[in-house]
N, C-alpha and C. Protein backbone atom coordinates (compact mmCIF):
# COMPACT_ATOMS: atom_id res chain seq x y z
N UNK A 1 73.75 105.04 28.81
CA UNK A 1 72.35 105.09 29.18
C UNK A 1 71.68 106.16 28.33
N UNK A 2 70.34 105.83 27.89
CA UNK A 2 69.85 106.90 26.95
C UNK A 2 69.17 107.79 27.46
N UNK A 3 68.75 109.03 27.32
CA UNK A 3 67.96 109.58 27.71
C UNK A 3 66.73 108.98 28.34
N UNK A 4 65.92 108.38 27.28
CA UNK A 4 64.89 108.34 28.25
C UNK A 4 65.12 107.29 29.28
N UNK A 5 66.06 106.57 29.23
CA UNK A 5 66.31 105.73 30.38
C UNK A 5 66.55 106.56 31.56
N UNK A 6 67.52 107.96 31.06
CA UNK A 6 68.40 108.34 32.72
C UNK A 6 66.96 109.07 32.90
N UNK A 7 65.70 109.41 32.21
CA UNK A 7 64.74 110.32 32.62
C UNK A 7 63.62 109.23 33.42
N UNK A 8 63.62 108.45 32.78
CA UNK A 8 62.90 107.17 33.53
C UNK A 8 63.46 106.98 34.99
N UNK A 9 64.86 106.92 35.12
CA UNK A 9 65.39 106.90 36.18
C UNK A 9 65.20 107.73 37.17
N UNK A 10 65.74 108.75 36.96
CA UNK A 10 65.23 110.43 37.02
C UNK A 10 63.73 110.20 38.12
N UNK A 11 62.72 110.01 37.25
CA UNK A 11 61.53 110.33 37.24
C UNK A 11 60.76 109.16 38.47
N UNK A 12 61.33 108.11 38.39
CA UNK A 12 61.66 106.81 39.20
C UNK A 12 60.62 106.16 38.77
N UNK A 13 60.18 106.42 37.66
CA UNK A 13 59.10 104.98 36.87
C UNK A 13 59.95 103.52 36.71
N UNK A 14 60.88 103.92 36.52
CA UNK A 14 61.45 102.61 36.68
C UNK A 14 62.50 102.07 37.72
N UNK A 15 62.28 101.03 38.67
CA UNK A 15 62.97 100.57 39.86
C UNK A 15 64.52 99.99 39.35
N UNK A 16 65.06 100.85 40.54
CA UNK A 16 66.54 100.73 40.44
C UNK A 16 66.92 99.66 41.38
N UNK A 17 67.62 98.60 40.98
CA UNK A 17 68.02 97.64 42.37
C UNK A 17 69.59 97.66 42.52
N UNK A 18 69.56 97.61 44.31
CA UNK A 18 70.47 98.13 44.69
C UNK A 18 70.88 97.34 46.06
N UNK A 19 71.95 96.91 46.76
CA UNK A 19 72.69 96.22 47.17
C UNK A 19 73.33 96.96 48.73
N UNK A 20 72.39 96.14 49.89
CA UNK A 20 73.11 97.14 50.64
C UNK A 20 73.33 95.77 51.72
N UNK A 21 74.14 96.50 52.85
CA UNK A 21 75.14 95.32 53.56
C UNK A 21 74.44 95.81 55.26
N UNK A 22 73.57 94.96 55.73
CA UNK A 22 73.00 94.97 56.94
C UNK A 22 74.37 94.34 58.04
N UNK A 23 74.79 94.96 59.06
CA UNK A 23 75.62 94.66 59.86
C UNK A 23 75.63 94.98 60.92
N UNK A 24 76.48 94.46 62.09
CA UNK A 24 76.24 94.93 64.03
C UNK A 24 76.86 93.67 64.40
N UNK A 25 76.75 93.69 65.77
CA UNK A 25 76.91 92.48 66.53
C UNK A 25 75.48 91.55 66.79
N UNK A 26 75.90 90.34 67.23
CA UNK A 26 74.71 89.74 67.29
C UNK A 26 73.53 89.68 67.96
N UNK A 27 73.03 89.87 68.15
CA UNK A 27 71.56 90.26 68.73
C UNK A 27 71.07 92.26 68.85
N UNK A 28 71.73 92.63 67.63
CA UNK A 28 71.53 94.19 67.86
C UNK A 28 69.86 94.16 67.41
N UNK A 29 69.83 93.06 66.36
CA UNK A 29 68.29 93.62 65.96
C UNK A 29 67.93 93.93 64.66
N UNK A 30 69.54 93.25 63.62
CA UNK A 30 69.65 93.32 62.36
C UNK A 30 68.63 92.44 61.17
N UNK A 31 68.36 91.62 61.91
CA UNK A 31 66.99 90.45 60.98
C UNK A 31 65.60 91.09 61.25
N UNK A 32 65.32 91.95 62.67
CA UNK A 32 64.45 92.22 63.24
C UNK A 32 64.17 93.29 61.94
N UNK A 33 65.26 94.57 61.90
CA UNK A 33 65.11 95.52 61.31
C UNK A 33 64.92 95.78 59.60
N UNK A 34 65.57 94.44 59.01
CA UNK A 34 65.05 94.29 57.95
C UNK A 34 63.81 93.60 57.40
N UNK A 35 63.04 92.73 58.56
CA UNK A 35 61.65 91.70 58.48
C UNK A 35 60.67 93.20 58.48
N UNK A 36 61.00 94.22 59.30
CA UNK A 36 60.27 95.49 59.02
C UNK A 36 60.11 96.39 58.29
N UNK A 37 61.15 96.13 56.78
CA UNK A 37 61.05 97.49 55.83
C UNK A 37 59.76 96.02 54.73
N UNK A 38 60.22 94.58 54.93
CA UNK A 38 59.60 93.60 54.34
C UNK A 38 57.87 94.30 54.09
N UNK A 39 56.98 93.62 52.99
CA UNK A 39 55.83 93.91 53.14
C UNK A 39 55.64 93.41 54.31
N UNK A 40 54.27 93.49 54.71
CA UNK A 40 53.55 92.58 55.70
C UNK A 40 53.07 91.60 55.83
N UNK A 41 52.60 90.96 54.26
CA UNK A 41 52.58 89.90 53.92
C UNK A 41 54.15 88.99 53.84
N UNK A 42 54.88 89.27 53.72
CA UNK A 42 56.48 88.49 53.66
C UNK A 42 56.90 89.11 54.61
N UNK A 43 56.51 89.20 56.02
CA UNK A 43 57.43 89.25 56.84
C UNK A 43 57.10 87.95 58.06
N UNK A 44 58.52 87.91 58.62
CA UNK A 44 58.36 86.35 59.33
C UNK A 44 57.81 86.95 61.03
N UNK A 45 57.61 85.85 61.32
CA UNK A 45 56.83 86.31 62.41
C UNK A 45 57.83 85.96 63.52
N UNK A 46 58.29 84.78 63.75
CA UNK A 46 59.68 84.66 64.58
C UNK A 46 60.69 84.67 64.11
N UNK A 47 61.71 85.97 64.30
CA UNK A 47 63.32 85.57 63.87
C UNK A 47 63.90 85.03 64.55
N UNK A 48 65.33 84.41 64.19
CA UNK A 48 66.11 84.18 64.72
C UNK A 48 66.84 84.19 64.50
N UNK A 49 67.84 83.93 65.61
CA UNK A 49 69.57 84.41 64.95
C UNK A 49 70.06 83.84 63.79
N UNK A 50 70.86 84.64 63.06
CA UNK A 50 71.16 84.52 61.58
C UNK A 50 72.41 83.71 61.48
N UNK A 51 72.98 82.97 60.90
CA UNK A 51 74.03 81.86 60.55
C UNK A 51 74.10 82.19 59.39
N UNK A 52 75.49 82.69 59.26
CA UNK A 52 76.37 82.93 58.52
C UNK A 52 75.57 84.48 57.50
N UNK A 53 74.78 84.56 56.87
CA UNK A 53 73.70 85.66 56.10
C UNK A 53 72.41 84.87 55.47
N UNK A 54 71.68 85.89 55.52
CA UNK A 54 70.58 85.65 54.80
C UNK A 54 70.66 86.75 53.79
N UNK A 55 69.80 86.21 52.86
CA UNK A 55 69.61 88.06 51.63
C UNK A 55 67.95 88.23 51.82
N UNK A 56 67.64 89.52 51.80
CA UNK A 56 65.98 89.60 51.75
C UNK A 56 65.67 90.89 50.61
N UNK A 57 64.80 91.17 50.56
CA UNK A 57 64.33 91.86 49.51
C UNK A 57 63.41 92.85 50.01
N UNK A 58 63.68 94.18 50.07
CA UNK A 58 62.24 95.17 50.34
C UNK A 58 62.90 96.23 49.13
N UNK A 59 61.43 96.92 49.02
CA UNK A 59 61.43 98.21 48.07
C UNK A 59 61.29 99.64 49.08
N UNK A 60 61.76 100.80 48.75
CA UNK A 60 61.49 101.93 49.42
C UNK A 60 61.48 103.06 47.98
N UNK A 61 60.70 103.90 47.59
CA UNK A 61 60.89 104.78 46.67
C UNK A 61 61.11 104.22 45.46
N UNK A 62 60.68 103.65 45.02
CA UNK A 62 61.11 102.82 43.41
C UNK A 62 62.55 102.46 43.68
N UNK A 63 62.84 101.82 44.64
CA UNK A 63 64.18 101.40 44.84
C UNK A 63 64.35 100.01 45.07
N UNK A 64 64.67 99.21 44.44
CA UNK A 64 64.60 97.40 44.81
C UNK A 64 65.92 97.29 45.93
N UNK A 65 65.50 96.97 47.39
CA UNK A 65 66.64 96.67 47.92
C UNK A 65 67.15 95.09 48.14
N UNK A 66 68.36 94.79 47.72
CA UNK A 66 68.53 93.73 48.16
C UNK A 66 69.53 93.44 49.29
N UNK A 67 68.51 93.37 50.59
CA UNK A 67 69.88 93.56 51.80
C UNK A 67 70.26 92.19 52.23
N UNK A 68 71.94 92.27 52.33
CA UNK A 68 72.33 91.48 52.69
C UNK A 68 72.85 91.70 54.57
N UNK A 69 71.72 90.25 55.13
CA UNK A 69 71.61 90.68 56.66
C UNK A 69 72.95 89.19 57.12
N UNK A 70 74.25 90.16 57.28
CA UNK A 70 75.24 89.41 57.94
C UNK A 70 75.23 88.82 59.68
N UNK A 71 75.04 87.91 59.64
CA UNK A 71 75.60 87.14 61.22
C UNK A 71 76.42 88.25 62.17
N UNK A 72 76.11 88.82 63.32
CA UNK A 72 76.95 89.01 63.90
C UNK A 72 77.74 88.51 64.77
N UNK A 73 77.67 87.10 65.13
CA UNK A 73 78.78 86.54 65.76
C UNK A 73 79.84 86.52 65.26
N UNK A 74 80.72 86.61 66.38
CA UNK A 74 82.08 87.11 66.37
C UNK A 74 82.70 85.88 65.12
N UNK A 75 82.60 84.86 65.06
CA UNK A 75 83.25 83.82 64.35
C UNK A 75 82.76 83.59 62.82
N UNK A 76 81.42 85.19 62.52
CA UNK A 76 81.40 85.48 60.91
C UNK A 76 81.13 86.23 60.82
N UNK A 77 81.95 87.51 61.51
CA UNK A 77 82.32 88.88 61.14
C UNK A 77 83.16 88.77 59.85
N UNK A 78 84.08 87.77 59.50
CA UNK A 78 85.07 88.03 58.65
C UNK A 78 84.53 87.87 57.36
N UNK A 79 82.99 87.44 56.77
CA UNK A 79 82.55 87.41 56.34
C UNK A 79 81.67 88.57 55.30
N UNK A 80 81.58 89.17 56.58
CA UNK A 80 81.26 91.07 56.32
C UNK A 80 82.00 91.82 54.76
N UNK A 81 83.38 91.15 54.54
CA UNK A 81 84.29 92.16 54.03
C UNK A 81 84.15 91.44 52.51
N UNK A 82 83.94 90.12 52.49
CA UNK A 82 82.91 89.33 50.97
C UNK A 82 82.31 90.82 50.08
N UNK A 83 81.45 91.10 51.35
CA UNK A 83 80.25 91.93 50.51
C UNK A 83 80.75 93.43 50.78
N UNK A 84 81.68 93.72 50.39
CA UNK A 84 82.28 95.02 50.46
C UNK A 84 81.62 95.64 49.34
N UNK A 85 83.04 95.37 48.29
CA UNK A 85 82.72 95.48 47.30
C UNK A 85 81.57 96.17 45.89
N UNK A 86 80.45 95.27 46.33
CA UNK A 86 79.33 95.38 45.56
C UNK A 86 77.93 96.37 46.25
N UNK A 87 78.30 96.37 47.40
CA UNK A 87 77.66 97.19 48.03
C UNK A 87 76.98 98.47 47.83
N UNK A 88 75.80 99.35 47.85
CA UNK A 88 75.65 100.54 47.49
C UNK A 88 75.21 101.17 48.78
N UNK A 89 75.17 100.78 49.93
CA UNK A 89 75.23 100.93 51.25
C UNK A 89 75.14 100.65 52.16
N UNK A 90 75.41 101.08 53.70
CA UNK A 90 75.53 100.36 55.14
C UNK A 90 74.73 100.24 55.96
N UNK A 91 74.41 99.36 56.44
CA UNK A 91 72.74 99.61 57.74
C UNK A 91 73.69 98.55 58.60
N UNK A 92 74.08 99.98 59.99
CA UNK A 92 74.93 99.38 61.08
C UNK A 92 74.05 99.57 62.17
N UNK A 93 73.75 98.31 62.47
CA UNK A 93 72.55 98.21 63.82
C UNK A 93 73.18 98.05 65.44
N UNK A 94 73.22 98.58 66.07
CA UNK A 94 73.69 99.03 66.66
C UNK A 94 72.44 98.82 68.44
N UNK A 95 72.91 97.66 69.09
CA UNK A 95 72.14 97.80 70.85
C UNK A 95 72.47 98.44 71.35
N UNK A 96 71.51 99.87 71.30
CA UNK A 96 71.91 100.93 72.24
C UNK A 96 71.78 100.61 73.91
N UNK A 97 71.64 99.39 73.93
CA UNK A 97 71.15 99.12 75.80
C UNK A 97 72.51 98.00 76.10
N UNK A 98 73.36 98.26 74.85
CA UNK A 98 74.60 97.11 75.37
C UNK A 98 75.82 97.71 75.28
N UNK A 99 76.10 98.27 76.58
CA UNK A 99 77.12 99.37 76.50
C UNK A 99 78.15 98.91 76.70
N UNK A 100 78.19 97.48 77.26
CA UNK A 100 79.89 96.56 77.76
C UNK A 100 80.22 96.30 75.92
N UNK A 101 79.47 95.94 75.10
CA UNK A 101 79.60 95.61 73.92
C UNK A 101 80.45 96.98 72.91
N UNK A 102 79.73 98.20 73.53
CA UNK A 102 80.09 99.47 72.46
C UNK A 102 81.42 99.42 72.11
N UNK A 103 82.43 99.05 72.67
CA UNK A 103 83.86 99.00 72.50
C UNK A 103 84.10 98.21 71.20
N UNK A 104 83.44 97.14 71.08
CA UNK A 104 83.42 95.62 70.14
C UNK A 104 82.46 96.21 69.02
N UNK A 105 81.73 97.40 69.17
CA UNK A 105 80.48 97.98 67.82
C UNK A 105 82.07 98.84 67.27
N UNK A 106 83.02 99.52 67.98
CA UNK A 106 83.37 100.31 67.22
C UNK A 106 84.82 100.06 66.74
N UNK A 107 85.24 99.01 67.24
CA UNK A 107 86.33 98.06 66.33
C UNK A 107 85.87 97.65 65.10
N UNK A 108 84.52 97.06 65.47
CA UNK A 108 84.47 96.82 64.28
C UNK A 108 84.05 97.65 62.93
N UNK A 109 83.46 98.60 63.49
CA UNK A 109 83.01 99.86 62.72
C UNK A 109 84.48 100.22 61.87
N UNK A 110 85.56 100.49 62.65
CA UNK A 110 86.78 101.29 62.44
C UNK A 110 87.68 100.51 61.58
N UNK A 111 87.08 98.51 62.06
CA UNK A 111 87.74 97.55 60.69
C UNK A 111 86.83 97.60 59.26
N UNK A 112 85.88 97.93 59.38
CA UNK A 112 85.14 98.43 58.08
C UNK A 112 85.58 99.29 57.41
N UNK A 113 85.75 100.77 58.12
CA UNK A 113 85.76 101.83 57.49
C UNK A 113 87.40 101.93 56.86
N UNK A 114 87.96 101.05 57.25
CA UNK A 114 89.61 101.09 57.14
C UNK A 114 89.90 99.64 55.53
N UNK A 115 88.50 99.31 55.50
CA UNK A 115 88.99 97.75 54.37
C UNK A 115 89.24 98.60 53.19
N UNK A 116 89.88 98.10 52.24
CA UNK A 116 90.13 98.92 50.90
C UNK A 116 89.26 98.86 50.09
N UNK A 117 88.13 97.95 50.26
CA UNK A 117 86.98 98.42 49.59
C UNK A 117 85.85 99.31 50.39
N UNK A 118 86.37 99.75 51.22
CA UNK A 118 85.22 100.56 51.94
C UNK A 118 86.00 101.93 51.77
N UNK A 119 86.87 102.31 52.13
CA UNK A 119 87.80 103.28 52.71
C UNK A 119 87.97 104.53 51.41
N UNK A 120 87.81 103.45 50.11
CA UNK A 120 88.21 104.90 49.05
C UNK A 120 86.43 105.51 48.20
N UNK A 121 85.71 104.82 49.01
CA UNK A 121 84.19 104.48 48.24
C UNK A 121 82.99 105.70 48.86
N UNK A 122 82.66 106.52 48.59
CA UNK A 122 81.63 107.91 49.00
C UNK A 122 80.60 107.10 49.46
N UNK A 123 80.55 105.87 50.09
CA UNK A 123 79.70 105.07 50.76
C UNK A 123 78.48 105.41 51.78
N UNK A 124 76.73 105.79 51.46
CA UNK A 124 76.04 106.03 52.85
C UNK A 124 76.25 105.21 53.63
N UNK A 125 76.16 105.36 54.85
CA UNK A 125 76.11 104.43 56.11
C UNK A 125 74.60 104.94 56.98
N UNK A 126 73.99 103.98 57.12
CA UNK A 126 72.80 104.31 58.09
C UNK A 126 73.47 104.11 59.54
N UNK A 127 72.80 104.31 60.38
CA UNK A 127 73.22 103.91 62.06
C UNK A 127 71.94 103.79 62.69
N UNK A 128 71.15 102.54 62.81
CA UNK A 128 70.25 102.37 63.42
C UNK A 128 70.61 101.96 65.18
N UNK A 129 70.29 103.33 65.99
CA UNK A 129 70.77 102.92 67.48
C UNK A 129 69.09 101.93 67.92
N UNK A 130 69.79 100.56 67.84
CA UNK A 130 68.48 100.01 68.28
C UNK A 130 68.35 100.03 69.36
N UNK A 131 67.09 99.61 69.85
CA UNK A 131 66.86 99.28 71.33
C UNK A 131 66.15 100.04 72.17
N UNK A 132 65.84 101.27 71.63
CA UNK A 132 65.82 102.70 72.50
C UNK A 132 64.70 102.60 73.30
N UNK A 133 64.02 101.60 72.97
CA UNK A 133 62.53 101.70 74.41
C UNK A 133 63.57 100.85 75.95
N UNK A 134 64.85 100.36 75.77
CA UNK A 134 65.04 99.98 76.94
C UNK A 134 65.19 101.17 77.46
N UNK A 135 65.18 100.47 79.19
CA UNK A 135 65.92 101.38 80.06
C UNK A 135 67.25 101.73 80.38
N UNK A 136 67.98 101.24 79.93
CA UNK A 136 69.55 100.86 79.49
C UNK A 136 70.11 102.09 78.70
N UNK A 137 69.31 102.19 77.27
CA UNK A 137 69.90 102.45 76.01
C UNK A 137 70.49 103.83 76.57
N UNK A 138 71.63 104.16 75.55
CA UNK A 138 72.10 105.24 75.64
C UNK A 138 71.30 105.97 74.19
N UNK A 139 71.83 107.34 74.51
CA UNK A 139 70.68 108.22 73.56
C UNK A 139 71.83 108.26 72.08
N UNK A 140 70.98 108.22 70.97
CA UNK A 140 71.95 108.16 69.49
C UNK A 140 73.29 109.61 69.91
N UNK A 141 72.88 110.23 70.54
CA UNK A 141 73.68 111.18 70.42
C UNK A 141 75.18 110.87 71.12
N UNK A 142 74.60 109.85 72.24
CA UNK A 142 75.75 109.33 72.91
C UNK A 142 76.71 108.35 72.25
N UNK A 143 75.88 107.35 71.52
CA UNK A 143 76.50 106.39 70.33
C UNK A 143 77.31 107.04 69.19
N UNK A 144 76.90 108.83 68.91
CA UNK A 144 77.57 108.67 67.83
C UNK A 144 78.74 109.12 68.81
N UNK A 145 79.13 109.41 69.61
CA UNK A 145 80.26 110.16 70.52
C UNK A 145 81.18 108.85 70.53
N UNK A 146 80.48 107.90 71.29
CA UNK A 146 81.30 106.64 71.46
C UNK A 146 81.65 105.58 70.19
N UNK A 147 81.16 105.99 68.99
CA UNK A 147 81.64 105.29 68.16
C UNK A 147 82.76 106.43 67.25
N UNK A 148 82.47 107.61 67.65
CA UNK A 148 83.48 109.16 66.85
C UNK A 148 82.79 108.62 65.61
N UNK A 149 81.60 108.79 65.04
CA UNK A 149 80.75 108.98 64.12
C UNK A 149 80.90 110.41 63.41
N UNK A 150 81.32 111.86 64.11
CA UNK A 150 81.72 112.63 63.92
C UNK A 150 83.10 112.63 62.87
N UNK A 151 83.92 111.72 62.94
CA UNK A 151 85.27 111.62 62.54
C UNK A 151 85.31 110.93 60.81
N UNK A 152 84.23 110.86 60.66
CA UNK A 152 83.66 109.91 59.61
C UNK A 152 83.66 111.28 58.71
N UNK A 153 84.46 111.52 57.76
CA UNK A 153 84.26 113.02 56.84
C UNK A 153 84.00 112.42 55.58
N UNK A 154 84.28 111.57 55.44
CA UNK A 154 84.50 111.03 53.43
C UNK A 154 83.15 110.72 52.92
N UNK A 155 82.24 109.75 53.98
CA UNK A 155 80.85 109.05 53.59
C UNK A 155 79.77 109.92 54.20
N UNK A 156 78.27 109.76 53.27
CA UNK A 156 77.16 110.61 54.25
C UNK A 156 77.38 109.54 55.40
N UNK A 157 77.18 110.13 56.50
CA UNK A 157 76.09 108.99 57.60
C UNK A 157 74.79 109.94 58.64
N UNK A 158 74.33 108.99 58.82
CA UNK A 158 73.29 109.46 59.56
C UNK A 158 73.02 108.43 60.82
N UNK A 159 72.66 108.61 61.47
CA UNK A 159 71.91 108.09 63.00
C UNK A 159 70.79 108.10 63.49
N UNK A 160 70.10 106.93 63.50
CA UNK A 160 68.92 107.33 64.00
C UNK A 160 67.98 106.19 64.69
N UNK A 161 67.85 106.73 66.23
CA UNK A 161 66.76 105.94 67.17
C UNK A 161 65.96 104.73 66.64
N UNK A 162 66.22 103.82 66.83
CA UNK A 162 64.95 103.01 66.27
C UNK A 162 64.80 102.02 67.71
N UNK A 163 63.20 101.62 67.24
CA UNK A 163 63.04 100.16 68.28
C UNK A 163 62.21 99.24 66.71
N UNK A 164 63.14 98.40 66.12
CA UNK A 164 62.76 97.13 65.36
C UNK A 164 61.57 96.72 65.52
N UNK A 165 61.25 96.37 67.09
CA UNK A 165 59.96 95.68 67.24
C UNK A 165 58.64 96.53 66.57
N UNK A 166 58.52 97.86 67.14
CA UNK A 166 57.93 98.42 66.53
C UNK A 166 57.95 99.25 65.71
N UNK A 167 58.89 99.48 65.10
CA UNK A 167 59.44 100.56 63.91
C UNK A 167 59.69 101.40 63.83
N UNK A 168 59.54 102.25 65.24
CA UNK A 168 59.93 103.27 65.30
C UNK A 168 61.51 103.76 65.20
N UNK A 169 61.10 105.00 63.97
CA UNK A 169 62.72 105.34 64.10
C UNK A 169 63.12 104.90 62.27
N UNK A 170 62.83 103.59 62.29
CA UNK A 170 63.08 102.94 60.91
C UNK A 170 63.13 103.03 59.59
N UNK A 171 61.64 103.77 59.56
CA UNK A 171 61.04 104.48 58.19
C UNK A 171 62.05 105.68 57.87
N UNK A 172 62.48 106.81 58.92
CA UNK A 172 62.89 107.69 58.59
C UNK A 172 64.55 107.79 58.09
N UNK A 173 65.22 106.86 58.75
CA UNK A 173 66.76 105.93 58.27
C UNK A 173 66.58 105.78 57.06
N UNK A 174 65.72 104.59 56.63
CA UNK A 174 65.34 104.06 55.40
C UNK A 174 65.49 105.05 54.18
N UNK A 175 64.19 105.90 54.46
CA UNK A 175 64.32 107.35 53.44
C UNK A 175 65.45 108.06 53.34
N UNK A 176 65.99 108.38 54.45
CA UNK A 176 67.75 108.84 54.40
C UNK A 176 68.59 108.36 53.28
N UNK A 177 68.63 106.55 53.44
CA UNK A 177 70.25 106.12 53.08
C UNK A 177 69.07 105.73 51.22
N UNK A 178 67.51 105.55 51.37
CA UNK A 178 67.38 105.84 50.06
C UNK A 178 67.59 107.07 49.11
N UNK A 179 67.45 108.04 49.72
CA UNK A 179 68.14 109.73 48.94
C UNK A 179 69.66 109.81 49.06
N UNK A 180 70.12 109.13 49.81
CA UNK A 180 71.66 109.38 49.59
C UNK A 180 72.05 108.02 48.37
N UNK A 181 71.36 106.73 48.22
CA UNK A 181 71.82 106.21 47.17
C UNK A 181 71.33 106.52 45.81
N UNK A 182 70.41 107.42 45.60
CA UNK A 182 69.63 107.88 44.65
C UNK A 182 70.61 109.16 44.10
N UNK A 183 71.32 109.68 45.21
CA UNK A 183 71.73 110.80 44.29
C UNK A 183 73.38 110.63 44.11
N UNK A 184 73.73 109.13 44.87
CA UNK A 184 74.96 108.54 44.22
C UNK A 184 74.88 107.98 42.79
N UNK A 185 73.63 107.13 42.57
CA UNK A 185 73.18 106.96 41.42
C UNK A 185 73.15 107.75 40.37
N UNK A 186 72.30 109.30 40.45
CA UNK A 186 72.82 109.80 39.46
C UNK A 186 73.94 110.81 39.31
N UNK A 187 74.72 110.73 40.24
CA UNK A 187 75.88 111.55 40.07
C UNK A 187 77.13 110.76 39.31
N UNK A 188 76.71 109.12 39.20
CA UNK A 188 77.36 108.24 38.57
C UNK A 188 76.89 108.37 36.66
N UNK A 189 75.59 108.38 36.58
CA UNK A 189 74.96 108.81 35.54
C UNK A 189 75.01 109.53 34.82
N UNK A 190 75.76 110.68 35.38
CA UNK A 190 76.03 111.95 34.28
C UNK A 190 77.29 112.49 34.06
């Protein structure tokens, strides 16, 4: 890369696209949460449950994202581990108001973090605890306890409150796992 490219980069005149892997169980709120980073003009007005993935497209910071929003039913989870690989980061959505489920968020969390393409990789992980306007939800602080989010030493992660419907919570994730792939980017760069 030449100079003025890595300074272009650098400088973020020019958009970097980048590959990240939307995941949870099914109905956490994973189509919801990506129809919301969407403009407003391209965003859908009814989702619905996702079969097998969809890919969508939003920008944050001169950053082209292309997220790939995986199915969470149980019968194309196995699907998840396809898009290991190519990945430049994780958005794990997470129903904080479905606490019989938390057991089944953190198997599968723990079969992620254990695949051989995840496991040797300085990978961000977002943690969107959705749901949080129920009356149900447990508080992110409790999710990261019950998933041992703490135990996680190798990758950044972060956690953070959201309600999809209205966005709260969302924007500030977003900006997170975009500065943590920005400065994987250029730590690859130099």
């Amino acid at each position: 890369m030449g100079l003025f490219q890595k300074l272009a980069h650098f400088l973020g005149v020019k958009k970097r696209e980048v590959n990240v892997l939307v995941v949870g169980l099914n109905n956490s709120g994973k189509s919801t949460v990506v129809n919301k980073f969407k403009n407003e003009d391209e965003r859908i007005a009814e989702i619905v449950p996702t079969v097998g993935f969809s890919v969508e497209k939003f920008e944050n910071q001169h950053l082209a994202f292309t997220a790939f929003d995986m199915s969470g039913h149980g019968r194309y989870r196995d699907l998840w581990e396809h898009y290991y690989k190519d990945c430049n980061g994780v958005i794990f959505v997470i129903d904080s108001s479905d606490r019989l489920r938390l057991v089944v968020v953190k198997e599968e969390l723990d079969l992620l973090l254990q695949h051989p393409d995840i496991c040797n990789r300085r990978l961000p992980m977002l943690f969107f605890a959705n749901k949080m306007d129920s009356k149900e939800a447990l508080s992110s602080v409790k999710i990261a306890a019950a998933l041992g989010l703490d135990k996680i030493m190798d990758k950044p992660w972060h956690i953070s409150a959201s309600n999809a419907l209205t966005g709260e919570g969302l924007q500030e994730g977003v900006e997170w796992l975009t500065q943590q792939i920005r400065e994987m980017i250029l730590a690859k760069n130099y």
